[in-house]
N, C-alpha and C. Protein backbone atom coordinates (compact mmCIF):
# COMPACT_ATOMS: atom_id res chain seq x y z
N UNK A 1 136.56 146.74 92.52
CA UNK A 1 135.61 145.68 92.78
C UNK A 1 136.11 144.86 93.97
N UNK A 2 135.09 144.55 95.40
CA UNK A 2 135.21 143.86 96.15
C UNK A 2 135.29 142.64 95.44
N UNK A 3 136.23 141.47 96.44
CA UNK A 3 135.84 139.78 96.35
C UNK A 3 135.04 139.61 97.31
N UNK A 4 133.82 138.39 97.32
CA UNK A 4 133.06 137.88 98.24
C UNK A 4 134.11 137.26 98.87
N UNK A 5 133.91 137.25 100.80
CA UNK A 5 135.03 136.43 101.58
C UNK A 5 133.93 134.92 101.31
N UNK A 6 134.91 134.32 101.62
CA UNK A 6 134.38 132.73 101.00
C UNK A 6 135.16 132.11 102.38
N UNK A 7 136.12 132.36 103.03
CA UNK A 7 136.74 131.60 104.07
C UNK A 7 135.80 131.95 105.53
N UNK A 8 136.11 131.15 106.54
CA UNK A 8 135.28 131.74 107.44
C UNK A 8 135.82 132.82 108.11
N UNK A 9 134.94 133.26 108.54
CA UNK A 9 135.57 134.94 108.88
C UNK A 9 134.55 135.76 109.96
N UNK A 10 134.34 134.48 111.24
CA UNK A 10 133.64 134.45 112.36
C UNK A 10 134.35 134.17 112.88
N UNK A 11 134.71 135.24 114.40
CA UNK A 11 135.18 134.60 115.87
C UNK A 11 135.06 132.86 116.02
N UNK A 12 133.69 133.31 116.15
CA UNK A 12 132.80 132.13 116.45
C UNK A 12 131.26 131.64 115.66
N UNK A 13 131.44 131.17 114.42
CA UNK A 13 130.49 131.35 113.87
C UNK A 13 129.22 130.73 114.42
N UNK A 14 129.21 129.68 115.15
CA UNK A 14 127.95 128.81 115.78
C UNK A 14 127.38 130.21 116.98
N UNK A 15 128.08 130.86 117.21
CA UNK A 15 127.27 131.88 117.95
C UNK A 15 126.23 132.88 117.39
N UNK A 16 126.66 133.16 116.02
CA UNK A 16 125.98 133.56 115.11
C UNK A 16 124.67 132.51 114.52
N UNK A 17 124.81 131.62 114.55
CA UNK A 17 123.61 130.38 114.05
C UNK A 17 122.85 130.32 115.40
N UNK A 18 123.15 130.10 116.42
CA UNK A 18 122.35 130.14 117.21
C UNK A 18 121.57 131.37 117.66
N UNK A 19 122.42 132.55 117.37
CA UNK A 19 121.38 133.80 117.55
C UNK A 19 120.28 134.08 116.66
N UNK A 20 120.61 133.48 115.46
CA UNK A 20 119.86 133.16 114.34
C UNK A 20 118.65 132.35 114.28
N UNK A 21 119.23 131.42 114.95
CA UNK A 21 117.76 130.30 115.46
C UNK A 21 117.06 131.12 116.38
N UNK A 22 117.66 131.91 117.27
CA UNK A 22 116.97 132.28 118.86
C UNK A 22 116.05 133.02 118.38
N UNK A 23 116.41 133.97 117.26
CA UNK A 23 115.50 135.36 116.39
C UNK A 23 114.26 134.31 116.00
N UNK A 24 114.59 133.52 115.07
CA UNK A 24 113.17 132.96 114.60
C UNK A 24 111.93 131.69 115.76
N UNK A 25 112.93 131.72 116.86
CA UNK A 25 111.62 131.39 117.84
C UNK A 25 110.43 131.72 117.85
N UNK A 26 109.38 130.34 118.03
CA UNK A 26 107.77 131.42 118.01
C UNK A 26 107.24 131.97 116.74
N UNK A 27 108.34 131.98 115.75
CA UNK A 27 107.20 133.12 114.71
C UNK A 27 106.63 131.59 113.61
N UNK A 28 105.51 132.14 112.99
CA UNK A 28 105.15 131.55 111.57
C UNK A 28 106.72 131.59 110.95
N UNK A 29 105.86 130.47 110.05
CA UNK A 29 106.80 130.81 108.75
C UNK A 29 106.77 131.85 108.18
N UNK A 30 105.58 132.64 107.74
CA UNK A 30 106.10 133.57 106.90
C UNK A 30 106.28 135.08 107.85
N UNK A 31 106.59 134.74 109.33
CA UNK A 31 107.00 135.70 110.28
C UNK A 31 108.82 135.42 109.74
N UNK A 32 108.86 134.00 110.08
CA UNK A 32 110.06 133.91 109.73
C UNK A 32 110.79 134.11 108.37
N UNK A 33 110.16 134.15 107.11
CA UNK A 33 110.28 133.91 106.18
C UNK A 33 110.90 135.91 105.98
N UNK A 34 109.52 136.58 106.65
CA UNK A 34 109.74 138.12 106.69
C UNK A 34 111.02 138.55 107.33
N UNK A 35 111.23 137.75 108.45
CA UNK A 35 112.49 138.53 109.44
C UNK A 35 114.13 137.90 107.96
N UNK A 36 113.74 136.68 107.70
CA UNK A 36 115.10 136.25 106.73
C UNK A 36 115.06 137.68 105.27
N UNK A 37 113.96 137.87 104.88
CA UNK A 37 114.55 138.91 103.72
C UNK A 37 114.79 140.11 104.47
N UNK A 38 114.14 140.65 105.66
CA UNK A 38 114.37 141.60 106.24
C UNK A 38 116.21 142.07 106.42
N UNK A 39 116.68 140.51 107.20
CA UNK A 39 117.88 140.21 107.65
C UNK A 39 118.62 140.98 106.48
N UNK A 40 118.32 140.17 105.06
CA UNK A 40 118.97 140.01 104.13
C UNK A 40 119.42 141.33 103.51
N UNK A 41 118.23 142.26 103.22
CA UNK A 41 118.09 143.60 102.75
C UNK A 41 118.91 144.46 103.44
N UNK A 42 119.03 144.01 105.46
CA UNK A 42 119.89 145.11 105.61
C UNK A 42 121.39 144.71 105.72
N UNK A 43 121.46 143.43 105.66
CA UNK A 43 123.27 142.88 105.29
C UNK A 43 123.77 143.30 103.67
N UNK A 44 122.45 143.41 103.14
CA UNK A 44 122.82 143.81 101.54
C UNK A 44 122.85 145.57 101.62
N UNK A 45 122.51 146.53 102.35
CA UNK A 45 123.10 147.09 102.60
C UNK A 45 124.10 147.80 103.04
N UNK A 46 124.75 147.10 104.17
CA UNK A 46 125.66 147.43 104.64
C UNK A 46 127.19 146.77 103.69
N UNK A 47 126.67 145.54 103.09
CA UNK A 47 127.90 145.34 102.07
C UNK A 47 128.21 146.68 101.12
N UNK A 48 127.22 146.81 100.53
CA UNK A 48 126.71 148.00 99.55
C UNK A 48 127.67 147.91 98.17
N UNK A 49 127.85 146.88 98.05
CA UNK A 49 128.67 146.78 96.89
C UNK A 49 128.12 145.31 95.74
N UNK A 50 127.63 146.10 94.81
CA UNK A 50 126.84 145.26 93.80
C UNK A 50 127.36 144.14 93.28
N UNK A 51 128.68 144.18 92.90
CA UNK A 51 129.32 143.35 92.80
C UNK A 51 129.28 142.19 93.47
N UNK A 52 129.96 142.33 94.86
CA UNK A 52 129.98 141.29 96.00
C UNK A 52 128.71 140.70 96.43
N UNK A 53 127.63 141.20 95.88
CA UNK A 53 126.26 140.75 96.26
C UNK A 53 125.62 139.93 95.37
N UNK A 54 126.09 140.41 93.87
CA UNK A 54 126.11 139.73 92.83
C UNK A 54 126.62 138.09 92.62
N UNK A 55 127.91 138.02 93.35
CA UNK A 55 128.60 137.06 93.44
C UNK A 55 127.91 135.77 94.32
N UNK A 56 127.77 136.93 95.63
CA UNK A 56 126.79 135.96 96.75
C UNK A 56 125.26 135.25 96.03
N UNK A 57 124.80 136.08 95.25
CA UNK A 57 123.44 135.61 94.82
C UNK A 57 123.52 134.75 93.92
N UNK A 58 125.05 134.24 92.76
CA UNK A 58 125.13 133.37 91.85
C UNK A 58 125.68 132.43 92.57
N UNK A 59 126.20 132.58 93.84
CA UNK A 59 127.35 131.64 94.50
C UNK A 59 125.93 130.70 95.32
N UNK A 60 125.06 130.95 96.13
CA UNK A 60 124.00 130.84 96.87
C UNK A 60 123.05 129.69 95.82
N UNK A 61 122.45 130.26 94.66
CA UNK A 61 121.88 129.30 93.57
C UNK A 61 122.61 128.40 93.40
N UNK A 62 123.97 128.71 92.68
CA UNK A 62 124.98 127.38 92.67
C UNK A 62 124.31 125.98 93.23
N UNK A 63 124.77 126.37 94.93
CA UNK A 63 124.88 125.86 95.67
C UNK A 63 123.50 125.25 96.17
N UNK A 64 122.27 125.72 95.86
CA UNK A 64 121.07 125.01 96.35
C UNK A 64 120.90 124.02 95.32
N UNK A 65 121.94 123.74 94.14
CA UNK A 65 121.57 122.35 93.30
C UNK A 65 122.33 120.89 94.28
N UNK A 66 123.12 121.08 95.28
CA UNK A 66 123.43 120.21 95.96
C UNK A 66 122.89 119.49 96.89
């Protein structure tokens, strides 16, 4: 069983947020709403480990009570 990385573990992570913003330029919401599960489905692939995805998806809820 993988651990979810929890530390940061970006070069540069604001380069990543801003490419992130740059992607959802221009679209609707639910353009944007489509490209975020899109995103999601293929990062949850490439993890490919149920576990670690598991973790992310209880860790993620957690965290939207804050």
């Amino acid at each position: 069983m993988s651990d979810l990385k929890l530390h940061p573990n970006f070069i540069n992570g604001d380069d990543f947020y801003e490419r992130l913003l740059t992607a959802h330029e221009g679209l609707t919401k639910a353009q944007s709403d489509a490209l975020n599960a899109r995103l999601i489905i293929l990062l949850a692939n490439h993890i490919g480990d149920m576990d670690v995805l598991d973790k992310a998806i209880t860790l993620a809820k957690d965290r939207r009570k804050t």
